[in-house]
N, C-alpha and C. Protein backbone atom coordinates (compact mmCIF):
# COMPACT_ATOMS: atom_id res chain seq x y z
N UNK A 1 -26.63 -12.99 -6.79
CA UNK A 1 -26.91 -13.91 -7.89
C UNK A 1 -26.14 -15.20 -7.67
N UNK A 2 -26.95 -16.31 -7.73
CA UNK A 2 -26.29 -17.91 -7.57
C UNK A 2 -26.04 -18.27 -8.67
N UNK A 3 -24.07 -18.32 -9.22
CA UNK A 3 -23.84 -18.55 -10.59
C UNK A 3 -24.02 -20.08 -10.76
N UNK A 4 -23.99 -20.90 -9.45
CA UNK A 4 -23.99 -22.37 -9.46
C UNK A 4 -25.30 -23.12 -9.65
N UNK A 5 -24.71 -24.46 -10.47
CA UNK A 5 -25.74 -25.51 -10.68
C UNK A 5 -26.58 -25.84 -9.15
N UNK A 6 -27.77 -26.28 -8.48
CA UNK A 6 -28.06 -27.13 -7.76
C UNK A 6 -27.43 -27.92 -7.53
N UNK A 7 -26.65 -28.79 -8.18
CA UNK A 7 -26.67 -30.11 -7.72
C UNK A 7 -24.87 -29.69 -7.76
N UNK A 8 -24.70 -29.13 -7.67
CA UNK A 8 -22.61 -28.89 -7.70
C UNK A 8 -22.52 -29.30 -6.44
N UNK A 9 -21.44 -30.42 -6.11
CA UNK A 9 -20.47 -30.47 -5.10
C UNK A 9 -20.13 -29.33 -4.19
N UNK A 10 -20.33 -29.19 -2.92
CA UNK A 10 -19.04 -28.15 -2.29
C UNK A 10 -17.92 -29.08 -1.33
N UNK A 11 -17.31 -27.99 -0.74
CA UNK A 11 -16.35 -28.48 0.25
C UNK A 11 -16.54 -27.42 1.19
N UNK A 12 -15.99 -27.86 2.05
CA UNK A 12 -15.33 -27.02 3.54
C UNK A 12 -14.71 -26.76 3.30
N UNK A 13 -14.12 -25.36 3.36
CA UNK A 13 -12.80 -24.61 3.84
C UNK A 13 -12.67 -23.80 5.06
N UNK A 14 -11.61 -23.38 5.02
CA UNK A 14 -11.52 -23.06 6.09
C UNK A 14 -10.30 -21.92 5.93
N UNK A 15 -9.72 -20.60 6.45
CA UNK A 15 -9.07 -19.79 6.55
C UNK A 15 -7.63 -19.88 7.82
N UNK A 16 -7.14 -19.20 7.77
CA UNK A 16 -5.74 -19.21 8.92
C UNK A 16 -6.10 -18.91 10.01
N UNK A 17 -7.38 -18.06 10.06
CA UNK A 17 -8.22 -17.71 11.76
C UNK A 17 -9.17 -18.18 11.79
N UNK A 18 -8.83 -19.42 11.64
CA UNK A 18 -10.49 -20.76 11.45
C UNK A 18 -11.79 -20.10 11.18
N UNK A 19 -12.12 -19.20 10.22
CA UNK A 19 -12.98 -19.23 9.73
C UNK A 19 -13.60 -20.20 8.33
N UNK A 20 -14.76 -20.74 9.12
CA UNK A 20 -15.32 -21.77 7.59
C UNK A 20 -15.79 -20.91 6.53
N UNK A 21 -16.02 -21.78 5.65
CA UNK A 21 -17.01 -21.12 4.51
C UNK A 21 -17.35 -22.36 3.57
N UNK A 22 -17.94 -22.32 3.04
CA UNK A 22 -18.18 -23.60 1.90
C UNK A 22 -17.58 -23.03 0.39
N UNK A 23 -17.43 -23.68 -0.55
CA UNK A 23 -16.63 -23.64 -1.59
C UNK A 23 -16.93 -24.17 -3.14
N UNK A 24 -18.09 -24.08 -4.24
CA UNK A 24 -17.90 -25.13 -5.17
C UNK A 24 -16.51 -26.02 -5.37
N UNK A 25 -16.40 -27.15 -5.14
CA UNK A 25 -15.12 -28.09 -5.76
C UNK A 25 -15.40 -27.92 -7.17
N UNK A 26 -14.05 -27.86 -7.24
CA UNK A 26 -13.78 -27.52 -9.04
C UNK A 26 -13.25 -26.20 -9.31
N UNK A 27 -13.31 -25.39 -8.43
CA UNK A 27 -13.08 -23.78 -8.33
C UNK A 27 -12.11 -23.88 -7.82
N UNK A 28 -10.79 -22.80 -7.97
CA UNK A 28 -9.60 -22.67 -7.48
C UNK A 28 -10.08 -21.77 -6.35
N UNK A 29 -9.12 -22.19 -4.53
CA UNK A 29 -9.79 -21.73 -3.41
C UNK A 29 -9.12 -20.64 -3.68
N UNK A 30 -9.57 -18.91 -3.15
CA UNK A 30 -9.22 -17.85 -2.89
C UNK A 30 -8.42 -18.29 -1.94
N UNK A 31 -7.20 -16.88 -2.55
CA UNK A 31 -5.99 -17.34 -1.54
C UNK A 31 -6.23 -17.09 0.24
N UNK A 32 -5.44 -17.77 0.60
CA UNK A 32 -5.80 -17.79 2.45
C UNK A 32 -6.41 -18.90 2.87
N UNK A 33 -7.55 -19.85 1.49
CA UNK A 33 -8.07 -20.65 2.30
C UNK A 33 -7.66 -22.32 1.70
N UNK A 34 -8.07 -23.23 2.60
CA UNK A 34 -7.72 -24.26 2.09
C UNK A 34 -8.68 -25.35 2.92
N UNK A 35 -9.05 -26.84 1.98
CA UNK A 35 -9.77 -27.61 1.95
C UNK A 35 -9.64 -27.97 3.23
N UNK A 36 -10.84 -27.98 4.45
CA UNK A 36 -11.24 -28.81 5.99
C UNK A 36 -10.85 -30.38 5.29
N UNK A 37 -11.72 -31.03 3.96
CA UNK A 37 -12.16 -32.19 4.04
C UNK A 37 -13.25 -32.96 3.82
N UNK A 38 -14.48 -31.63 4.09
CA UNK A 38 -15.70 -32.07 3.63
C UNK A 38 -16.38 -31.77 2.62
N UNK A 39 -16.66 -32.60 1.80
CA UNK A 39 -17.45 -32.88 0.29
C UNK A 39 -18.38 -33.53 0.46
N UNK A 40 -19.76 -32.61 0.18
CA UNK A 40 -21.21 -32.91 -0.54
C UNK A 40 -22.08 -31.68 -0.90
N UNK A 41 -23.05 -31.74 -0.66
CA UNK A 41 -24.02 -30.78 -0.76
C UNK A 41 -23.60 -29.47 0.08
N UNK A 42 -24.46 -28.71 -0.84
CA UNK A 42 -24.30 -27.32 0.21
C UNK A 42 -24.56 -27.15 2.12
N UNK A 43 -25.72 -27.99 1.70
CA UNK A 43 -26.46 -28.06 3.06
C UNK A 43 -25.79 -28.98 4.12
N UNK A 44 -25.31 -30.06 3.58
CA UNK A 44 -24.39 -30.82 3.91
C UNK A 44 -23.50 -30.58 5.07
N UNK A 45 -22.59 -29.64 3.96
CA UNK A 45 -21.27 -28.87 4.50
C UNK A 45 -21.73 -27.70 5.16
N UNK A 46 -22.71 -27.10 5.04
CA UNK A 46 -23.47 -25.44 6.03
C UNK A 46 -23.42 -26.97 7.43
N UNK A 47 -24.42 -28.15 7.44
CA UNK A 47 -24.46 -28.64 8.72
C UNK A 47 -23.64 -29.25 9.37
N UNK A 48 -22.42 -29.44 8.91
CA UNK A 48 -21.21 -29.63 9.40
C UNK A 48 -19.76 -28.76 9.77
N UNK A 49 -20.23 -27.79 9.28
CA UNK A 49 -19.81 -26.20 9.73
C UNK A 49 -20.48 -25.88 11.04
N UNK A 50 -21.48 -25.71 10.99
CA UNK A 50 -22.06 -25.68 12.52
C UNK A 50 -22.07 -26.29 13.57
N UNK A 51 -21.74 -27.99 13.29
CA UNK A 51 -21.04 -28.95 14.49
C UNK A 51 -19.55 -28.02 14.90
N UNK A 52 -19.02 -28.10 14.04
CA UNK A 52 -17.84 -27.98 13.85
C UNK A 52 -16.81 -26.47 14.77
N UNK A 53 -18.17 -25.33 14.12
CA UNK A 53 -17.57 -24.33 14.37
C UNK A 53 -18.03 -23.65 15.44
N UNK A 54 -17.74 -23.67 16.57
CA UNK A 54 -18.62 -23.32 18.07
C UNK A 54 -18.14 -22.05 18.34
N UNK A 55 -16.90 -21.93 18.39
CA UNK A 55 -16.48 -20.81 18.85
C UNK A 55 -16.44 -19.40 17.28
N UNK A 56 -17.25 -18.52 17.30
CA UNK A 56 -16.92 -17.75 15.99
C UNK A 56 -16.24 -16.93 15.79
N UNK A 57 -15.41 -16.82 17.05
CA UNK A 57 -13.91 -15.85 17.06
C UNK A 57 -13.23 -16.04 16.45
N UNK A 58 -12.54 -15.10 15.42
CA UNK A 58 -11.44 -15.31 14.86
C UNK A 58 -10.15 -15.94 16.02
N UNK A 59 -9.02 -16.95 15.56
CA UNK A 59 -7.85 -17.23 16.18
C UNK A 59 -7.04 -16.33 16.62
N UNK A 60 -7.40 -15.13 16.25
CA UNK A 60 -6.53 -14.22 16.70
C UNK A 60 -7.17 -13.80 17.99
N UNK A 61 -8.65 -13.57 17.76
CA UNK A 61 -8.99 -13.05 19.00
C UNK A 61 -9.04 -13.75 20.30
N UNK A 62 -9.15 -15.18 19.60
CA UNK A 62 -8.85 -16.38 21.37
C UNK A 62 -7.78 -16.49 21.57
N UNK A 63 -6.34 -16.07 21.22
CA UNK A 63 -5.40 -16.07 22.06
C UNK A 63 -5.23 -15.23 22.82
């Protein structure tokens, strides 16, 4: 179930083993993660997650 408006803001976040995720802004982030930087649309931030995120290994597993 999608509790969100259409038209709500997200952001990028991002986790400690660089995993992204997108975020409504305005929502307090679940702990572990914190703001990349990017604010707009959902789709927006999904297509700038995917520039972004090439490798989908957790940081733990590329060292």
């Amino acid at each position: 179930m999608n509790d969100t408006p259409a038209d709500t803001a997200y952001q990028v976040v991002l986790n400690d083993e660089e995993q992204y995720s997108v975020w409504p802004v305005g929502r307090p982030l679940p702990a572990g993660w914190r703001a990349e930087g990017t604010v707009g649309g959902r789709q927006a931030c999904l297509d700038h997650i995917e520039t972004v995120w090439t490798d989908l290994r957790p940081l733990s597993a590329r060292a």
